[in-house]
Protein backbone atom coordinates (compact mmCIF):
# COMPACT_ATOMS: atom_id res chain seq x y z
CA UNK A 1 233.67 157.34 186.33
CA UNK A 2 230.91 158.27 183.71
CA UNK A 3 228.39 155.55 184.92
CA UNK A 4 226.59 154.95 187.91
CA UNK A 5 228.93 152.88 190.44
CA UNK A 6 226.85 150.40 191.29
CA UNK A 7 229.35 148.56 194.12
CA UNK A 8 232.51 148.74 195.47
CA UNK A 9 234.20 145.72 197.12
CA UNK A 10 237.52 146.08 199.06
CA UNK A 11 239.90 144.11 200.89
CA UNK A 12 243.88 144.54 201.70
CA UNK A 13 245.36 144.98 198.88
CA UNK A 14 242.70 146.00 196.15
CA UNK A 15 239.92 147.38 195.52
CA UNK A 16 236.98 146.93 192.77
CA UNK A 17 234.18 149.27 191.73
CA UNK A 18 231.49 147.39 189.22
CA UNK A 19 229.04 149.67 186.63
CA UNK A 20 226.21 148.69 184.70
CA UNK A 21 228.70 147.20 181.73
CA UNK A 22 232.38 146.74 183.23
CA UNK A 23 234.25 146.21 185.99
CA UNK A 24 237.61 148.05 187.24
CA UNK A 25 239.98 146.54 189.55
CA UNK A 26 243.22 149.00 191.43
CA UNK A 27 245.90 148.33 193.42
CA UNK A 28 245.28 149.77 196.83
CA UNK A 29 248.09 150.77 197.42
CA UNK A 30 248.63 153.45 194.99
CA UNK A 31 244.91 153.21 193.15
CA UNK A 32 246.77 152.00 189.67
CA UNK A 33 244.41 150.16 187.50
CA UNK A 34 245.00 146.05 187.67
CA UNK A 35 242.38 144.93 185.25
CA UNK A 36 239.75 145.72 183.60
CA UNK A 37 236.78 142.95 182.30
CA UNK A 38 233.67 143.48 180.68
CA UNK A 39 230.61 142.17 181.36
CA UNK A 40 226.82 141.63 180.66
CA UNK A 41 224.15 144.25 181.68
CA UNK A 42 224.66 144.34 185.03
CA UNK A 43 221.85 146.34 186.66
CA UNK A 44 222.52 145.26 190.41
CA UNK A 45 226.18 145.53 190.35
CA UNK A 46 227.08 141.87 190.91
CA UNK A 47 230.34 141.63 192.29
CA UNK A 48 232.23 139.07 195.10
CA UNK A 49 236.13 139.27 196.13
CA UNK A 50 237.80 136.92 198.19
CA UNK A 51 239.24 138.59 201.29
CA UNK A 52 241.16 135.75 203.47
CA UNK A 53 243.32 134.96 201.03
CA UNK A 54 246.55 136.51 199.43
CA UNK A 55 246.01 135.40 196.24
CA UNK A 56 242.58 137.65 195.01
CA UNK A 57 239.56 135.39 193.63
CA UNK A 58 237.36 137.64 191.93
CA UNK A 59 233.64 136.67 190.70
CA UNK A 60 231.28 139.08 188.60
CA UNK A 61 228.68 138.43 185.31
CA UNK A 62 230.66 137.16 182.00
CA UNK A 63 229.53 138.71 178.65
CA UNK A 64 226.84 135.98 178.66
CA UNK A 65 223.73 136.37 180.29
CA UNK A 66 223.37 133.81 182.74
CA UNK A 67 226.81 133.01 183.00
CA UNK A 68 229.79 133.89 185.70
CA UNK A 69 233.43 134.51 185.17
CA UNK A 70 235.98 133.93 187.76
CA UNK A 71 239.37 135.50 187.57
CA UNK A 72 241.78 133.86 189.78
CA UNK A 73 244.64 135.93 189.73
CA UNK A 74 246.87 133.75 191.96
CA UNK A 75 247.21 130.84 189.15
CA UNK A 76 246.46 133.34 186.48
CA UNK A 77 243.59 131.34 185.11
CA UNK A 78 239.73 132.22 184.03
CA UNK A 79 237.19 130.36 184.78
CA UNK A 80 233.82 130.34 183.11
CA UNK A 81 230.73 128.95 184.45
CA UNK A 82 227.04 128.60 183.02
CA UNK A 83 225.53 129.67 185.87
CA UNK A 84 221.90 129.46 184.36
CA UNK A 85 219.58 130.45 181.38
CA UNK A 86 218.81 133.80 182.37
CA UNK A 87 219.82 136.27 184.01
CA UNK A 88 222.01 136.70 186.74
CA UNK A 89 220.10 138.36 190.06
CA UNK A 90 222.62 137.33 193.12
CA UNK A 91 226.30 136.07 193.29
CA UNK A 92 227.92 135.24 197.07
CA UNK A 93 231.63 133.93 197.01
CA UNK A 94 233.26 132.06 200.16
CA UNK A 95 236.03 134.54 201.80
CA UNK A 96 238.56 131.60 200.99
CA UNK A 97 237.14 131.66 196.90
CA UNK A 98 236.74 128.24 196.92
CA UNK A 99 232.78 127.79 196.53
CA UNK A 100 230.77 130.58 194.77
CA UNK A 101 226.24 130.26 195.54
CA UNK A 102 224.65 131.92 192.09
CA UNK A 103 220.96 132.66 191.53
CA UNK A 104 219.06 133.90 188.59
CA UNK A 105 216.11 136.58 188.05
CA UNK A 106 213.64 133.33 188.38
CA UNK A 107 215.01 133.28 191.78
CA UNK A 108 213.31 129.32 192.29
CA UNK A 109 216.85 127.33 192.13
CA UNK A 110 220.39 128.49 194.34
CA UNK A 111 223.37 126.61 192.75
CA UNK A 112 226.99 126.23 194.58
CA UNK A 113 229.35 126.06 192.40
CA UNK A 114 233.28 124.65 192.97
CA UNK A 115 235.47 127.29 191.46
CA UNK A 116 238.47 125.41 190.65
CA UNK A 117 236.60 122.32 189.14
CA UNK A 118 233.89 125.17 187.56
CA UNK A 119 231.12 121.80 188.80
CA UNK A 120 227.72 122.21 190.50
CA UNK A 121 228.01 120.94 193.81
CA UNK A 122 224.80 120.82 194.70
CA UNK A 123 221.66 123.19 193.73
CA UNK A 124 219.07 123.99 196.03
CA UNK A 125 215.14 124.46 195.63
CA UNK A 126 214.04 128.02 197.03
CA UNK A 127 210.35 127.68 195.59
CA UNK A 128 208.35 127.27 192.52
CA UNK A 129 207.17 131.03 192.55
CA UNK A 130 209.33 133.89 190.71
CA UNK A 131 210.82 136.40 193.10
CA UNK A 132 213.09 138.88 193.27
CA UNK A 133 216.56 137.56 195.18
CA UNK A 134 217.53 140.17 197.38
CA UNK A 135 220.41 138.74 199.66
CA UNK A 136 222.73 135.94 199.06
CA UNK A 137 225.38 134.87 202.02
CA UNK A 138 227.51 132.39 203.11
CA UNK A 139 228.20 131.27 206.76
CA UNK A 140 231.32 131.67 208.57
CA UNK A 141 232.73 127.85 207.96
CA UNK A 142 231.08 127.56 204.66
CA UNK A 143 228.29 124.75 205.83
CA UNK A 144 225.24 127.00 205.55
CA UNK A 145 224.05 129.36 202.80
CA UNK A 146 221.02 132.24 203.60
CA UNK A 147 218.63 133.41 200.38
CA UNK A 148 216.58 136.53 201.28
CA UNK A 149 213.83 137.76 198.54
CA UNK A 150 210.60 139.90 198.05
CA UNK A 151 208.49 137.17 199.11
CA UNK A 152 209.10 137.98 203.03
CA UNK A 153 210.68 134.36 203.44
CA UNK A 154 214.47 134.03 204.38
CA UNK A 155 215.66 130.36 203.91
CA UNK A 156 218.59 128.79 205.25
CA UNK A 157 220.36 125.80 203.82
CA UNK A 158 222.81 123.22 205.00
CA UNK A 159 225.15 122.63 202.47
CA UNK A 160 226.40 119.07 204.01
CA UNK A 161 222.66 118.01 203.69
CA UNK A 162 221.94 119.39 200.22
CA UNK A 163 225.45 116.92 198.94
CA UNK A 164 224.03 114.31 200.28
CA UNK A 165 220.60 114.16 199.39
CA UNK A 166 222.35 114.96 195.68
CA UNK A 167 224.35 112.20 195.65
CA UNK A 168 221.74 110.10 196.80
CA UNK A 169 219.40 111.23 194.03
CA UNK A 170 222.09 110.83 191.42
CA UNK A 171 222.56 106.96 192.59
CA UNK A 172 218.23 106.68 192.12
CA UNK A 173 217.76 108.50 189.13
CA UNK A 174 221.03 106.67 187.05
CA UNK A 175 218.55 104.11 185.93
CA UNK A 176 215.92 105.66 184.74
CA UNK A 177 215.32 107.45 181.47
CA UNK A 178 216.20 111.28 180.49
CA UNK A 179 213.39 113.09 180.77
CA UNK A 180 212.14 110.79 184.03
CA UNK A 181 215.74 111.47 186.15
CA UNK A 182 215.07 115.28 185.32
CA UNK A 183 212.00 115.36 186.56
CA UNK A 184 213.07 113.33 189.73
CA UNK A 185 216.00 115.41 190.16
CA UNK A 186 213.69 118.60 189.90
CA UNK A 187 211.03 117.17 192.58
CA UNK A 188 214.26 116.17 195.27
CA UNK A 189 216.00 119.24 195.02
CA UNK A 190 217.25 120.19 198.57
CA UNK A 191 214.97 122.32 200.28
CA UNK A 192 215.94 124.83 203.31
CA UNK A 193 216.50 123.47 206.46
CA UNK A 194 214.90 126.19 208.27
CA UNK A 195 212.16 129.53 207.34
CA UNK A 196 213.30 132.81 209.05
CA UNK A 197 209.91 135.18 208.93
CA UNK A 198 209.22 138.58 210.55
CA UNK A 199 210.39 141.20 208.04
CA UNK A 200 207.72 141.64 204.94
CA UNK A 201 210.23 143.22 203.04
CA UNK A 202 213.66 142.05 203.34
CA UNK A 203 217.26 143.25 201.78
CA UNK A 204 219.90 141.76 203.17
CA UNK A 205 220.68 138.99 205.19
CA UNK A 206 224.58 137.62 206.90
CA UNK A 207 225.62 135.11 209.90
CA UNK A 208 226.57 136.49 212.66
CA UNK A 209 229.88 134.61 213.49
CA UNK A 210 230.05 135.81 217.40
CA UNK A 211 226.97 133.81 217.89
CA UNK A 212 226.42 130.55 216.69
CA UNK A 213 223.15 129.42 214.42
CA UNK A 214 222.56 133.52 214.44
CA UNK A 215 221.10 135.10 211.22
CA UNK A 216 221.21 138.97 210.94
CA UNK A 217 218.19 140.13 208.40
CA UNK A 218 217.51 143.78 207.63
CA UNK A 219 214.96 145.20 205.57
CA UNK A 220 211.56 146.83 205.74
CA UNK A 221 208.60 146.74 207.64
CA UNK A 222 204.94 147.60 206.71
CA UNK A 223 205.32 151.26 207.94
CA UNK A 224 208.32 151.97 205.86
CA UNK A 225 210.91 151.70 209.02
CA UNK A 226 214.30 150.12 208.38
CA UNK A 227 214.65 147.01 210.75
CA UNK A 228 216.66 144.47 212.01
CA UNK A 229 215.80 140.82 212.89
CA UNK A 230 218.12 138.32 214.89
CA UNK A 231 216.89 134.72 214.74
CA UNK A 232 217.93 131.08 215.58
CA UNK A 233 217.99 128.60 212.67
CA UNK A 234 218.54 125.46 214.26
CA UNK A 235 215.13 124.55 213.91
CA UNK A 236 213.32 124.52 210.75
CA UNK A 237 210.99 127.53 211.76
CA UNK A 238 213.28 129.75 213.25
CA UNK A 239 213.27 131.39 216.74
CA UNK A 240 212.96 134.87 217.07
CA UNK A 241 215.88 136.79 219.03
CA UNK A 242 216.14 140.46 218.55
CA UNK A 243 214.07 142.42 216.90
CA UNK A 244 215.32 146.62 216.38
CA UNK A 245 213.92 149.61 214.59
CA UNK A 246 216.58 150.86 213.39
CA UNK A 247 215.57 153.80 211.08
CA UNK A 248 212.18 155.55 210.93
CA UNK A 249 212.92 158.07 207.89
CA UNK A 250 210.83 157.87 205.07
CA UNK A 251 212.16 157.94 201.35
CA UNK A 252 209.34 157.90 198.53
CA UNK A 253 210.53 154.28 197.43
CA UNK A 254 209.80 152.79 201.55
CA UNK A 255 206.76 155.26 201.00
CA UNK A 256 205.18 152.46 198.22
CA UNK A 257 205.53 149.74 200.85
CA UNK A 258 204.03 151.83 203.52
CA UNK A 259 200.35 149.83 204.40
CA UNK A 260 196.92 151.42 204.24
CA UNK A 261 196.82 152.66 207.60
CA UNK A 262 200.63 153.87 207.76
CA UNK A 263 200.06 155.90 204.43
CA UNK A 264 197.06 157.48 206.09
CA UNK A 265 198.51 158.38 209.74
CA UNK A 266 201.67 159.73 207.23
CA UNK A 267 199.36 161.78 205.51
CA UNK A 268 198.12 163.69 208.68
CA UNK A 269 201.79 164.25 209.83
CA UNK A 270 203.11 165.12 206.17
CA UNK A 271 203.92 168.77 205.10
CA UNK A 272 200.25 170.59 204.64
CA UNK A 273 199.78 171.24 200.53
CA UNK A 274 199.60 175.40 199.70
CA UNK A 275 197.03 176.97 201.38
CA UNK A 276 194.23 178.77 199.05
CA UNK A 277 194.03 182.91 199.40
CA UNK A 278 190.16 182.32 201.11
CA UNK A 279 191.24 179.93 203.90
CA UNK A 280 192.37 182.27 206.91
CA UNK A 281 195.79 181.63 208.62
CA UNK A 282 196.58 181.94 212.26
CA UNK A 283 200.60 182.59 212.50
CA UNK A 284 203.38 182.05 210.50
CA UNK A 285 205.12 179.52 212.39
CA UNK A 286 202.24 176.96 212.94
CA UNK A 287 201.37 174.70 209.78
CA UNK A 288 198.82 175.93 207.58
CA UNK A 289 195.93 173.43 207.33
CA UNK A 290 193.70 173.30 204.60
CA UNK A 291 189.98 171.25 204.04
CA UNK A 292 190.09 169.00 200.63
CA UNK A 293 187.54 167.27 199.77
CA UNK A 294 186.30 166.07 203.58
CA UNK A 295 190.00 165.77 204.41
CA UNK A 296 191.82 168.35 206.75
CA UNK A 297 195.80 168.11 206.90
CA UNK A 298 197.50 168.79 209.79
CA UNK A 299 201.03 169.09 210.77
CA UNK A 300 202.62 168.11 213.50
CA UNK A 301 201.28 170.69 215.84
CA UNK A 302 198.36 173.06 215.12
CA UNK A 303 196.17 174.95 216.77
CA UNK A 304 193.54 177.03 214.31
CA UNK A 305 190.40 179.17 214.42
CA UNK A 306 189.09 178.90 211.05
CA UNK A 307 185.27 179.76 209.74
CA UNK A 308 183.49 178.89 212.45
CA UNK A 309 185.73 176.10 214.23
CA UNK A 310 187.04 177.15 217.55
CA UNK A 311 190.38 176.12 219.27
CA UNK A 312 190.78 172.67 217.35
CA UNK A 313 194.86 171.52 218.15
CA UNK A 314 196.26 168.28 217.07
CA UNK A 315 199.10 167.23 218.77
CA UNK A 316 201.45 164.19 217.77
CA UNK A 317 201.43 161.64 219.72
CA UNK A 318 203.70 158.48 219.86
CA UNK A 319 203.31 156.07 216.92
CA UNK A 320 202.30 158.37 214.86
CA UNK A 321 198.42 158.96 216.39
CA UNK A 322 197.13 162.38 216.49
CA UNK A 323 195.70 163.69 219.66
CA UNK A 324 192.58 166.17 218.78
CA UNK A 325 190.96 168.03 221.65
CA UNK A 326 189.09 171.19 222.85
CA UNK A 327 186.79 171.53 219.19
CA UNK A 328 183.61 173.04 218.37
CA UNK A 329 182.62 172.71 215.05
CA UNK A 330 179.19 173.96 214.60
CA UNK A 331 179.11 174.21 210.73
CA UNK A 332 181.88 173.48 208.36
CA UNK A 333 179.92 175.70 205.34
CA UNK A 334 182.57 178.09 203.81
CA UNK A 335 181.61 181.99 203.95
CA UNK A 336 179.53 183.63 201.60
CA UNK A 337 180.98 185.30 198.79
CA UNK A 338 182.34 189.08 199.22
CA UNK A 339 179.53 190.01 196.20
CA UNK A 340 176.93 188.66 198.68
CA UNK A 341 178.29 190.61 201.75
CA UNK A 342 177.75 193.66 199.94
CA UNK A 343 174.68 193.05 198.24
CA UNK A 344 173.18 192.20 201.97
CA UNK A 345 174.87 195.30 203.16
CA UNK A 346 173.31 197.89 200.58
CA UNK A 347 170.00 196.09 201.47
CA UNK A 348 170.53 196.34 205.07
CA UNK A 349 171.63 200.54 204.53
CA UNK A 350 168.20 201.01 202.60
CA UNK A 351 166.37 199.10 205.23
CA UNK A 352 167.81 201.31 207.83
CA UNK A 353 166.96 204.31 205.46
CA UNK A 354 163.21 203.53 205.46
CA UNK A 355 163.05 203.00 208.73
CA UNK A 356 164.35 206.47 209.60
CA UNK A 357 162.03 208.05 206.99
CA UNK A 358 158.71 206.36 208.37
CA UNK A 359 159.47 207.53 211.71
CA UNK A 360 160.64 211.17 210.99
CA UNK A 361 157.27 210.91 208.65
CA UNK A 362 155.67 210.01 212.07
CA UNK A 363 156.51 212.46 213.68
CA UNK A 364 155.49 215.85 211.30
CA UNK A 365 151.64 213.85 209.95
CA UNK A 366 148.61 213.62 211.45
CA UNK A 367 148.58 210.28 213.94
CA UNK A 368 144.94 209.17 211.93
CA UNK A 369 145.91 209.27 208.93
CA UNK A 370 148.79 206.92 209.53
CA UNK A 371 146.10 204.81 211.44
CA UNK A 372 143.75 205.23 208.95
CA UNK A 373 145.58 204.78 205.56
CA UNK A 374 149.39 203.68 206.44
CA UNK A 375 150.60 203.37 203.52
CA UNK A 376 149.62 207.03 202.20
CA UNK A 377 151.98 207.38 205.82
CA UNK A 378 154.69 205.92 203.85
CA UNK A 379 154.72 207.55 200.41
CA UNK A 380 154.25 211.27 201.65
């Protein structure tokens, strides 16, 4: 390809690979190219594929911001859906293809949508703030859907509850005017049947289908660590079950979410910068440390006898923490500069010099004189 690939979904008997404008579909079997449809910018690679049935239901932006085209190759038969006003940010399809959850960059309203009909079902209210959707999934039987986003908040919603409460507010609002029934339909939109907190930074979310009323969320935490959260959703504020750090490498994007204290024990444990030619080293295969500007980096383990600092070793310890011991730092002042140290040396040679010529001058004059008039002593 000559773009990015920004996702690749597979099942059985195809496979699909979306880029920023386009989408390419092959046969698995021998990789032969099945279709090929064009799309809107799509910067996050929106793509779904129905995998449980035989006949492939395919879902990915239309040329439209905003809206969705389904290709449903069993009937041979597009479907086009305006999804919303702008721009697409998630897209989750049932593995059956028969209900497909869309949500915009706004990120405030999640609408199901049936594909063969091409009808809102239902739409749900995820907030009144803008975020950024970051996950999007179904449940196993198709009853709950699971919204993820920067906000920290993962919301979980029933779809059985959201139909009713739609068709209930569709029998109120029939008799009032326009511009009323919106605003009534706005203020009793759905709302999540249960608040799944724990990760500040979540990704992605799915059910797990081995245990029941189980939500799966990864993402990141303040230091930067890739996580894992299990929780209950039967009650509206969820019930923590498992909770796994699951990666603890750093990348410079995890680095930006990294809190004040994280970024600062980091710093201590990072890579030392370049040493200056003045600042002695002690051997080649400790870290160098350097002091800038009040601050002295360390590495992971150093032990250094610099100006006038003696036996100072930092040791990691868990969590990050440094463990400092066995230091004696009488003055941190740097040393005098080499035109100094000679200047004081010449001074201290001449000093010596007089000294030797006063008392070899001692020695050879008369003992009163140099008690009477010394300094005649001195310049004989």
């Amino acid at each position: 390809f000559r773009q990015v690939v920004l996702r690749v979904k597979l099942r059985r008997d195809a496979i699909a690979v979306a880029l920023r404008d386009r989408v390419y579909v092959y046969h698995l079997a021998d990789l032969s190219l099945r279709d090929k449809i064009y799309t809107a910018d799509n910067p996050h690679g929106l793509l779904c594929l129905s995998t449980a049935i035989p006949d492939m239901v395919l879902a990915c932006p239309s040329v439209t911001d905003g809206h969705v085209r389904v290709e449903r190759y069993g009937v041979r038969k597009v479907v086009l859906m305006e999804a919303h006003e702008s721009s697409l940010r998630a897209l989750a399809l049932t593995e059956d293809g028969t209900k497909l959850a869309t949500a915009s960059t706004k990120g405030t309203v999640i609408r199901v949508w049936d594909v063969a009909t091409a009808a809102c079902t239902v739409e749900f209210r995820r907030g009144v703030e803008r975020v950024q959707m970051t996950g999007l999934a179904w449940s196993w039987d198709h009853q709950y859907l699971a919204c993820c986003s920067d906000k920290g908040t993962t919301h979980v919603f029933g779809i059985q509850e959201g139909t009713n409460q739609r068709k209930k507010s569709k029998s109120l609002s029939s008799k009032l005017f326009n511009k009323v029934r919106q605003s009534l339909l706005d203020v009793d939109q759905p709302k999540s049947i249960s608040q799944i907190r724990g990760i500040p930074h979540p990704q992605a979310c799915a059910f797990v289908p081995d245990l029941p009323n189980t939500l799966a969320v990864v993402g990141y935490d303040l230091d930067g660590n890739g996580v894992l959260l299990l929780s209950d959703y039967s009650k509206e504020e969820a019930t923590r079950i498992a909770y796994h750090v699951v990666v603890r490498s750093h990348t410079p994007e995890q680095d930006e979410l990294l809190s004040e204290g994280a970024q600062r024990r980091k710093r201590l444990l990072a890579t030392p910068p370049t040493s200056s030619t003045d600042t002695p080293t002690t051997d080649t295969t400790t870290n160098a440390t350097e002091q800038e500007e009040g601050k002295l980096y360390v590495g992971e383990r150093v032990e250094v006898l610099e100006n006038q600092m003696k036996e100072i070793r930092f040791e990691e310890q868990e969590e990050g923490f440094l463990d400092v011991s066995g230091f004696d730092i009488p003055s941190l002042s740097q040393p005098p500069p080499k035109d100094k140290l000679d200047s004081d040396k010449n001074d201290d040679e001449d000093n010596n010099n007089s000294n030797n010529n006063n008392s070899s001058n001692s020695k050879t004059s008369n003992p009163l004189d140099v008690l009477a008039d010394p300094i005649i002593a001195t310049t004989q």
